[in-house]
C-alpha atoms as a PDB file:
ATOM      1  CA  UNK A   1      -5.831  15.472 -30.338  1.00  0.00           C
ATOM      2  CA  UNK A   2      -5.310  12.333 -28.984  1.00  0.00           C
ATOM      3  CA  UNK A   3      -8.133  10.944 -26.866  1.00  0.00           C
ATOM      4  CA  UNK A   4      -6.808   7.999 -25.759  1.00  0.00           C
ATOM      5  CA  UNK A   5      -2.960   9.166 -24.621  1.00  0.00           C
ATOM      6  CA  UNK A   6      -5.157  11.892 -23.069  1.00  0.00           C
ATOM      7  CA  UNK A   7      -7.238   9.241 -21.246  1.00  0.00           C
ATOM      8  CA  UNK A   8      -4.194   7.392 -20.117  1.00  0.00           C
ATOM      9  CA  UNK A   9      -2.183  10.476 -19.042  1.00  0.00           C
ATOM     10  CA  UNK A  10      -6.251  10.899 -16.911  1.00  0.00           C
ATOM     11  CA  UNK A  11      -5.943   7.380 -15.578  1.00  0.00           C
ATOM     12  CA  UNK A  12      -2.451   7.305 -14.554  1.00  0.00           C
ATOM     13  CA  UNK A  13      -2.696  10.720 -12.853  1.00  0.00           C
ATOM     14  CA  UNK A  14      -5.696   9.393 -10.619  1.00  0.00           C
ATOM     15  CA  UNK A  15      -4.093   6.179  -9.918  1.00  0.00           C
ATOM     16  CA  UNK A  16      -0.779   7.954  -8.495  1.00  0.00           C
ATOM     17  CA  UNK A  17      -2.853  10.234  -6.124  1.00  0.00           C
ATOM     18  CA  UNK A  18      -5.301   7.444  -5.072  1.00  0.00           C
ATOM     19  CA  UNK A  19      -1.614   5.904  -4.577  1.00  0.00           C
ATOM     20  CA  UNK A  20      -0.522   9.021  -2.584  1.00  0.00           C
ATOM     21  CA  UNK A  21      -3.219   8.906  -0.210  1.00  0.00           C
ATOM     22  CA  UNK A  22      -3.236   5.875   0.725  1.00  0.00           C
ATOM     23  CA  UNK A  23       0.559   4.985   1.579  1.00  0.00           C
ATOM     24  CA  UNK A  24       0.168   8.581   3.716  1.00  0.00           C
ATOM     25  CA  UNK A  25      -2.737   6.595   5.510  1.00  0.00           C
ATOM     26  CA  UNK A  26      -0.909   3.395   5.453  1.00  0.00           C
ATOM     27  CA  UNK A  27       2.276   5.128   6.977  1.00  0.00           C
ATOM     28  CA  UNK A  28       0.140   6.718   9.331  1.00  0.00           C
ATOM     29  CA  UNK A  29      -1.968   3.640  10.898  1.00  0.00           C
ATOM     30  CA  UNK A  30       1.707   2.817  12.000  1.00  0.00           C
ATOM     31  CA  UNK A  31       2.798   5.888  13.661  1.00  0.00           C
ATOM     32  CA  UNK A  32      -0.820   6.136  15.461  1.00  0.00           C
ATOM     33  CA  UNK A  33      -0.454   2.755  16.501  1.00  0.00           C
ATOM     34  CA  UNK A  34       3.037   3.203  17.897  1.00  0.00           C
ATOM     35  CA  UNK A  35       1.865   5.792  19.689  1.00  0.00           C
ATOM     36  CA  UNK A  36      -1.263   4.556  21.415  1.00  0.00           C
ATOM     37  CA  UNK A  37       1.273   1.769  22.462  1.00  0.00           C
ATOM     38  CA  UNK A  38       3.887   4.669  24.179  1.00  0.00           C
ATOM     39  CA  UNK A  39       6.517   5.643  21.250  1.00  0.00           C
ATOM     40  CA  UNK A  40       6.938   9.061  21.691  1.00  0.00           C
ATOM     41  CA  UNK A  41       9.457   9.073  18.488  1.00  0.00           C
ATOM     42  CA  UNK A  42       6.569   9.010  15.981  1.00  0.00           C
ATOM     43  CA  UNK A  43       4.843  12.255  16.480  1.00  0.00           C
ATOM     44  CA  UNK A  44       8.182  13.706  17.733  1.00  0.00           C
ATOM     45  CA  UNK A  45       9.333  12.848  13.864  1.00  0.00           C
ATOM     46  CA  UNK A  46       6.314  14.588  12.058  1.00  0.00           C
ATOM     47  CA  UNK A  47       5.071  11.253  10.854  1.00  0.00           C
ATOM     48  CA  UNK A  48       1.592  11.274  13.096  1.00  0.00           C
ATOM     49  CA  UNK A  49       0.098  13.198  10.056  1.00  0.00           C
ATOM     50  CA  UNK A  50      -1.772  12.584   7.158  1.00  0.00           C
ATOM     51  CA  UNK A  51       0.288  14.758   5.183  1.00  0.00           C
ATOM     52  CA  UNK A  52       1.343  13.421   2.450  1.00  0.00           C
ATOM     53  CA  UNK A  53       4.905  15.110   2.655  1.00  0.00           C
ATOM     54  CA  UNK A  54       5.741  13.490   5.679  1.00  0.00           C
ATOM     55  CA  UNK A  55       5.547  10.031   4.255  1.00  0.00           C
ATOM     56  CA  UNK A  56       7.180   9.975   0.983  1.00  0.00           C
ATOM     57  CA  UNK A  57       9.868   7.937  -0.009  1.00  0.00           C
ATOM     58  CA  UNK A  58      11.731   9.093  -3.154  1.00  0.00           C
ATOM     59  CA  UNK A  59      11.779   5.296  -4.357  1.00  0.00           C
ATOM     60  CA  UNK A  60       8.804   3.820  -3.562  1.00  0.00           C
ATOM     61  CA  UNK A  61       6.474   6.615  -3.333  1.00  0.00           C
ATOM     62  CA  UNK A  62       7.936   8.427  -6.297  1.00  0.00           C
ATOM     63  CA  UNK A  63      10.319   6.909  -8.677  1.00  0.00           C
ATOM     64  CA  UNK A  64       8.721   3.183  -8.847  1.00  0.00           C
ATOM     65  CA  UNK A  65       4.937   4.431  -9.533  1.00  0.00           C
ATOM     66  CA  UNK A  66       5.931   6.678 -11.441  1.00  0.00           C
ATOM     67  CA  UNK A  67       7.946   4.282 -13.934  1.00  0.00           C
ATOM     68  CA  UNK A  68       4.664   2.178 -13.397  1.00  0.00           C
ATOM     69  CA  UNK A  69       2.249   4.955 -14.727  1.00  0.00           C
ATOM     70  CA  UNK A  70       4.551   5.894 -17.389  1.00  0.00           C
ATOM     71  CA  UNK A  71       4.921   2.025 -19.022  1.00  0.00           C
ATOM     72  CA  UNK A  72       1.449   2.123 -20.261  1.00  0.00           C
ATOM     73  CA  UNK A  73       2.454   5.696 -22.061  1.00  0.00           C
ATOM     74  CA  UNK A  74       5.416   4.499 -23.698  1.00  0.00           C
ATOM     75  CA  UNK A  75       4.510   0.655 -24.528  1.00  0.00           C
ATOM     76  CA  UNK A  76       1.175   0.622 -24.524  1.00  0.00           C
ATOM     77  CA  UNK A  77      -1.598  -0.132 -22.321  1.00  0.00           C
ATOM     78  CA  UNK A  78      -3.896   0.795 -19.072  1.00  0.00           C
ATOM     79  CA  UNK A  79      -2.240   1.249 -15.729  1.00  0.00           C
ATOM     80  CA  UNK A  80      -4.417  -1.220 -13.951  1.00  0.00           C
ATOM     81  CA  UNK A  81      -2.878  -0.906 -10.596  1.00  0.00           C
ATOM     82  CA  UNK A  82       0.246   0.760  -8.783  1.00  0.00           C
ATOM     83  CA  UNK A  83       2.579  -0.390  -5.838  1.00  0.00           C
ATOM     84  CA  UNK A  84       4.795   1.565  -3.787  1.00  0.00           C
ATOM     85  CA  UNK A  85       5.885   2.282  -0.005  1.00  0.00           C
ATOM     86  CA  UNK A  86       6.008   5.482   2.327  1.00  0.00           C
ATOM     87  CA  UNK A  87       8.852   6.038   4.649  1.00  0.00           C
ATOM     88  CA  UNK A  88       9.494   4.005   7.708  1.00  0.00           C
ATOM     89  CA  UNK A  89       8.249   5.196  10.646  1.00  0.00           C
ATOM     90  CA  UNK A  90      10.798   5.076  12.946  1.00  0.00           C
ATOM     91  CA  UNK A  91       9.975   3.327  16.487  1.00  0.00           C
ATOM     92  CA  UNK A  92      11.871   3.594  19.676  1.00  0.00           C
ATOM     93  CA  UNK A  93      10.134   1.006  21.801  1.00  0.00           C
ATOM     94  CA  UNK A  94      11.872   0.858  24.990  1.00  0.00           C
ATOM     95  CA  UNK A  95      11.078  -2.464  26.794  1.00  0.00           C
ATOM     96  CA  UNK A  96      12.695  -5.510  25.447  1.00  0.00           C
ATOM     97  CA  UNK A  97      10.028  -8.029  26.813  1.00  0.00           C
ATOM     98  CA  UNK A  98       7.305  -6.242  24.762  1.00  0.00           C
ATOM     99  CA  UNK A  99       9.578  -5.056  21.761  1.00  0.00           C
ATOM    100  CA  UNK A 100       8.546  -7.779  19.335  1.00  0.00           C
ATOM    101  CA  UNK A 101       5.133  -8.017  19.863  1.00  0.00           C
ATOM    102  CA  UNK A 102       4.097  -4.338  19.819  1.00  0.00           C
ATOM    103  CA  UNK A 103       6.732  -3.855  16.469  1.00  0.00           C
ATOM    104  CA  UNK A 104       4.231  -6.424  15.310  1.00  0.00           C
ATOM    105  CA  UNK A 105       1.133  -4.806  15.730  1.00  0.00           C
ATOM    106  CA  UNK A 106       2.690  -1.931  14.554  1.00  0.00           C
ATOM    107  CA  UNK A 107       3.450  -3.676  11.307  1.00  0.00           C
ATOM    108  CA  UNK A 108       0.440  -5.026  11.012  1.00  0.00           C
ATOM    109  CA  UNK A 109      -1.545  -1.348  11.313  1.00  0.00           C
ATOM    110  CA  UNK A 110      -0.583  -0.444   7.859  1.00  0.00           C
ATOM    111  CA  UNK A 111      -1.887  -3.698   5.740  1.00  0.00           C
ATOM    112  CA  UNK A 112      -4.846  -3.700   7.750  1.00  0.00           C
ATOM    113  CA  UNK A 113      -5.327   0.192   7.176  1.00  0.00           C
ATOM    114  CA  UNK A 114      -5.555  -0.568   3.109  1.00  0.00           C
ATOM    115  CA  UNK A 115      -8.039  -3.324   3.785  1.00  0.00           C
ATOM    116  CA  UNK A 116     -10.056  -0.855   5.554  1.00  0.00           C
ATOM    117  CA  UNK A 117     -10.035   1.775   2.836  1.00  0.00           C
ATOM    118  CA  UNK A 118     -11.306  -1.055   0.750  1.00  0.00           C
ATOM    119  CA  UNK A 119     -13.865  -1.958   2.908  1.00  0.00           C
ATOM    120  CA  UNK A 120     -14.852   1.954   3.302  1.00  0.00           C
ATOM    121  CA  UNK A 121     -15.015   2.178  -0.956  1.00  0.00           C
ATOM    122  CA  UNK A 122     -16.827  -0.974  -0.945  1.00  0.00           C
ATOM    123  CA  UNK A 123     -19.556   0.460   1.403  1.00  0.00           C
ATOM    124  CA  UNK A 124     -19.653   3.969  -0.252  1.00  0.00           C
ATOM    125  CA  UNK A 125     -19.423   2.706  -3.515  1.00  0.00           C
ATOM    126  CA  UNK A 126     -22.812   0.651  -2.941  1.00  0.00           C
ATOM    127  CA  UNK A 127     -24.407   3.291  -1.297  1.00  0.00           C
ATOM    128  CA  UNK A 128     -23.586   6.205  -3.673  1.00  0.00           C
ATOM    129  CA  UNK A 129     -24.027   4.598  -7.035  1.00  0.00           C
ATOM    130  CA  UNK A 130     -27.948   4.877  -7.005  1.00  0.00           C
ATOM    131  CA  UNK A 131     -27.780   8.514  -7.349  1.00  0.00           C
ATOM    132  CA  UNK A 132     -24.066   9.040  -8.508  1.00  0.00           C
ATOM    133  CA  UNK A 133     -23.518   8.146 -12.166  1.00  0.00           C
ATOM    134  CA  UNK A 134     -20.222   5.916 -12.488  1.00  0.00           C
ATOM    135  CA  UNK A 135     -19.295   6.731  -9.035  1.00  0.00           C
ATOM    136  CA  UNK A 136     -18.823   2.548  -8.863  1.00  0.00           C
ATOM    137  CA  UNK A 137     -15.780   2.958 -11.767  1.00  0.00           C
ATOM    138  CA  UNK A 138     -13.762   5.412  -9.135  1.00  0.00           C
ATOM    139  CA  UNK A 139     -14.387   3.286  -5.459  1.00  0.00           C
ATOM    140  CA  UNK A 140     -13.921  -0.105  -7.707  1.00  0.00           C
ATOM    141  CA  UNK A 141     -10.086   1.700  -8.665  1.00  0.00           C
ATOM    142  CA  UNK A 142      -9.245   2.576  -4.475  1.00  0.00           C
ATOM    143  CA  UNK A 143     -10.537  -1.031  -3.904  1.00  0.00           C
ATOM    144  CA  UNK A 144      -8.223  -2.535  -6.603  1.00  0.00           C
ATOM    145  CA  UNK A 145      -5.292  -0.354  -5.220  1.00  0.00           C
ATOM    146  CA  UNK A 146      -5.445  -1.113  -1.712  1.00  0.00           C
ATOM    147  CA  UNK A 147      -5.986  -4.961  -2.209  1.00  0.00           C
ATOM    148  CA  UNK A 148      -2.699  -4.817  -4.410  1.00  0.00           C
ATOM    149  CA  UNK A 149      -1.149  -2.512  -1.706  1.00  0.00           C
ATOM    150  CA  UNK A 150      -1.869  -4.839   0.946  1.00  0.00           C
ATOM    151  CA  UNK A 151      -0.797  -7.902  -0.458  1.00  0.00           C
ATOM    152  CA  UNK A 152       2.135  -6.277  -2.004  1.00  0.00           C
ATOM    153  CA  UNK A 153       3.325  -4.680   1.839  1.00  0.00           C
ATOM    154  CA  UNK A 154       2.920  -8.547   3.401  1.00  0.00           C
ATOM    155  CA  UNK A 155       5.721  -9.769   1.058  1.00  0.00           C
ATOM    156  CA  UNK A 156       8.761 -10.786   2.533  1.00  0.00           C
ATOM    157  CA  UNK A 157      11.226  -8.038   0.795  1.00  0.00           C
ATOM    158  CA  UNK A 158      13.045  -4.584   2.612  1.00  0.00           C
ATOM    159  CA  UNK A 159      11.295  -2.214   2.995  1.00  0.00           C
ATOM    160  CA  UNK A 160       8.040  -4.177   3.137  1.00  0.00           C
ATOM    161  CA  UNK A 161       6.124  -4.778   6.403  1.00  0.00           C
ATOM    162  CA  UNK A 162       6.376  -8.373   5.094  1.00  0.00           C
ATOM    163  CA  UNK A 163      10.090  -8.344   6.106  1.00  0.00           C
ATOM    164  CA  UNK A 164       9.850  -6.993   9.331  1.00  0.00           C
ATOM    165  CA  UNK A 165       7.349  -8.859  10.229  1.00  0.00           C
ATOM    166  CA  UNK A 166       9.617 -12.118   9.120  1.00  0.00           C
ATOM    167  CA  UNK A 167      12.858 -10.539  11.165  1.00  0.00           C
ATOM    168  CA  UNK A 168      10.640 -10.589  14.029  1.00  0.00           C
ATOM    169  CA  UNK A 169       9.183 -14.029  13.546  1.00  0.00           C
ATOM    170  CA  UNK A 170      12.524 -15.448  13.090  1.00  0.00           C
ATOM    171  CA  UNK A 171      14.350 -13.600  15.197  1.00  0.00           C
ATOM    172  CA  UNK A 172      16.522 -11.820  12.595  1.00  0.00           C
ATOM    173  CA  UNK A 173      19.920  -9.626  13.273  1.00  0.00           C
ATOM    174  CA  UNK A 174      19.573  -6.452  12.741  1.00  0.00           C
ATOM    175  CA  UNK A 175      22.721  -6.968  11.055  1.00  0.00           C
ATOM    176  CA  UNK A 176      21.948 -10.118   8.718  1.00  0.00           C
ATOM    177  CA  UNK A 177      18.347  -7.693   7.949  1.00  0.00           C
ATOM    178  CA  UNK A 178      20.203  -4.501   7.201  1.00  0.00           C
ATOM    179  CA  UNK A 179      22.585  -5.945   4.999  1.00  0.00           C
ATOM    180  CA  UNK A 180      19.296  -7.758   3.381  1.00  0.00           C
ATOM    181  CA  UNK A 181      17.947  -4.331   2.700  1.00  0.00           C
ATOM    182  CA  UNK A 182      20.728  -3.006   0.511  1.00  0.00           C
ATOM    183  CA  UNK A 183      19.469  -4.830  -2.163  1.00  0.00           C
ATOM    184  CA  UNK A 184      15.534  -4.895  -1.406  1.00  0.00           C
ATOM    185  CA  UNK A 185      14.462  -2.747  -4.018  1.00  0.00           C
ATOM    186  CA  UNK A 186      16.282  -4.646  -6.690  1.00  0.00           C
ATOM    187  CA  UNK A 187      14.605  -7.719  -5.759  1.00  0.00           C
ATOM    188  CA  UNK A 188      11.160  -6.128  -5.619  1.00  0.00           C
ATOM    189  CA  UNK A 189      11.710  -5.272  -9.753  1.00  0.00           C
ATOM    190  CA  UNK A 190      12.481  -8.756 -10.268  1.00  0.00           C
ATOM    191  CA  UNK A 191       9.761 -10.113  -8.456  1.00  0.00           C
ATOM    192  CA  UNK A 192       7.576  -7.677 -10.115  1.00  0.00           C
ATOM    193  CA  UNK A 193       8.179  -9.707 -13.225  1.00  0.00           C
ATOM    194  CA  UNK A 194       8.667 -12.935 -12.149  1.00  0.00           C
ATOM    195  CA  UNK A 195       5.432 -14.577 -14.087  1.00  0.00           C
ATOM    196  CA  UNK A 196       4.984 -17.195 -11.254  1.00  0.00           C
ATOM    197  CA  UNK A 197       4.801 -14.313  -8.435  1.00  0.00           C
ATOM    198  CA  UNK A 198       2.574 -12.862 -10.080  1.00  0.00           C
ATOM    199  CA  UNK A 199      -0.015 -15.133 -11.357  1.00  0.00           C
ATOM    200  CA  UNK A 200      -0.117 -15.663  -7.447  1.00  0.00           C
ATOM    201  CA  UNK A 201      -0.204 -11.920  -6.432  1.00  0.00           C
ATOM    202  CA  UNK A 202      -2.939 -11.390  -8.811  1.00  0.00           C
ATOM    203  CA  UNK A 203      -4.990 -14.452  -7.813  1.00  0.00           C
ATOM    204  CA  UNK A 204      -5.172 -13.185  -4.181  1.00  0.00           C
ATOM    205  CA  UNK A 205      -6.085  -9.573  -4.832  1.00  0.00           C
ATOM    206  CA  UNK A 206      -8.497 -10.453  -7.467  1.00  0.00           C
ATOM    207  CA  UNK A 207      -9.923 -12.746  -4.846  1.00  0.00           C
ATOM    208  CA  UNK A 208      -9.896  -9.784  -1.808  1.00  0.00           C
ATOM    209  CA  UNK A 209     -11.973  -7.928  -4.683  1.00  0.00           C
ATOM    210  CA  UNK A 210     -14.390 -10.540  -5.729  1.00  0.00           C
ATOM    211  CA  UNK A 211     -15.615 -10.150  -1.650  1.00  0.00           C
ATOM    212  CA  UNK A 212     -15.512  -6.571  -1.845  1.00  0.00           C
ATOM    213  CA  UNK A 213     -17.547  -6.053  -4.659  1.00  0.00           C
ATOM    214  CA  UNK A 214     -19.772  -8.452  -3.546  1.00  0.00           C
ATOM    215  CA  UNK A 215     -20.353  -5.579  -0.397  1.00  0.00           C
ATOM    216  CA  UNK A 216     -20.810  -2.731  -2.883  1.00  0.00           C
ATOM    217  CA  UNK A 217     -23.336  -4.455  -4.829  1.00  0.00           C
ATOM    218  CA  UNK A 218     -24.693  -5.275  -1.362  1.00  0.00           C
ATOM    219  CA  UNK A 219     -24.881  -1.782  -0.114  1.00  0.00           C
ATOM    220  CA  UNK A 220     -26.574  -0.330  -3.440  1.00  0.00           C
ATOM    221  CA  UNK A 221     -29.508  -2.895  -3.372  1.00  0.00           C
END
């Protein structure tokens, strides 16, 4: 038998639901933010849920982790981290002096909701691993995947926060940013392997997890 395709086939499987969960609570920090701020479309749309089901998106949530997980299988390897996206939450905001700002915020739910899963596995991690053996190994993976995940959902690419935050800021056509989307995931692959990109990427997340594990080893002491 081999151990080590088995361990792989283990890691990958654990990364993808750790993945799952928390684009389902990404997804829904925006619906329960549009709806504290008076969009009835959310909740009337199923997406004020944590259900996973209700937030999947066949490319991001599905098809692009899973060719992510499955690399390390066929090359060679540890799947270190994933990235993905749930399905828009769709918004019907009805006031045009307040549109942009509360599309914002509402934008802005969803990174902030991975930083505070890391923040939670940082705590729990610290607190736990006194008395729970290797419990550090499993918080230290949901704090690597939601640093990634938030960093990944600021960029400025369709169907990333990132570029709706941008059409906002610059006061994009919906036209000009539709027409961007068409070819959004195609430019997310390339990025993904543009060296450059992502010597950056990984210098920021690696720095978000320097000051989170600096909290966990806080927490256990």
């Amino acid at each position: 038998m081999n151990w080590e395709l088995l361990e792989l086939v283990r890691q990958g499987a654990l990364m993808f639901l750790l993945l799952l969960a928390s684009v389902t609570i990404h997804e829904w920090a925006h619906a329960f933010v549009a709806n504290r701020l008076g969009d009835p479309l959310p909740r009337a749309q199923g997406r004020l849920t944590l259900n996973p089901l209700a937030h999947i998106d066949t490319m991001g949530t599905l098809i692009l982790p899973g060719i992510l997980v499955l690399m390390p299988l066929i090359f060679g390897g540890q799947v270190f981290s994933l990235f993905g996206w749930g399905k828009p939450v769709p918004l019907s905001l009805g006031d045009p002096k307040t549109r942009r700002s509360q599309e914002i915020k509402i934008m802005l739910a969803g990174p902030a909701a991975n930083l505070s899963i890391a923040l939670i596995a940082a705590c729990l991690g610290g607190l736990l691993s006194p008395w729970v053996p290797k419990i550090e190994e499993f918080f230290a993976l949901v704090i690597l995947l939601n640093s990634s995940l938030f960093l990944f959902n600021l960029l400025p690419i369709p169907p990333l926060d990132g570029a709706r935050l941008m059409r906002h800021l610059f006061k994009m056509k919906e036209e000009t940013y539709m027409q961007w989307s068409r070819y959004g995931f195609f430019v997310v692959l390339i990025l993904l392997n543009f060296t450059p990109l992502r010597f950056v990427v990984n210098f920021i997340v690696q720095s978000l997890n320097v000051g989170f594990f600096s909290v966990m080893q806080l927490m256990s002491l």
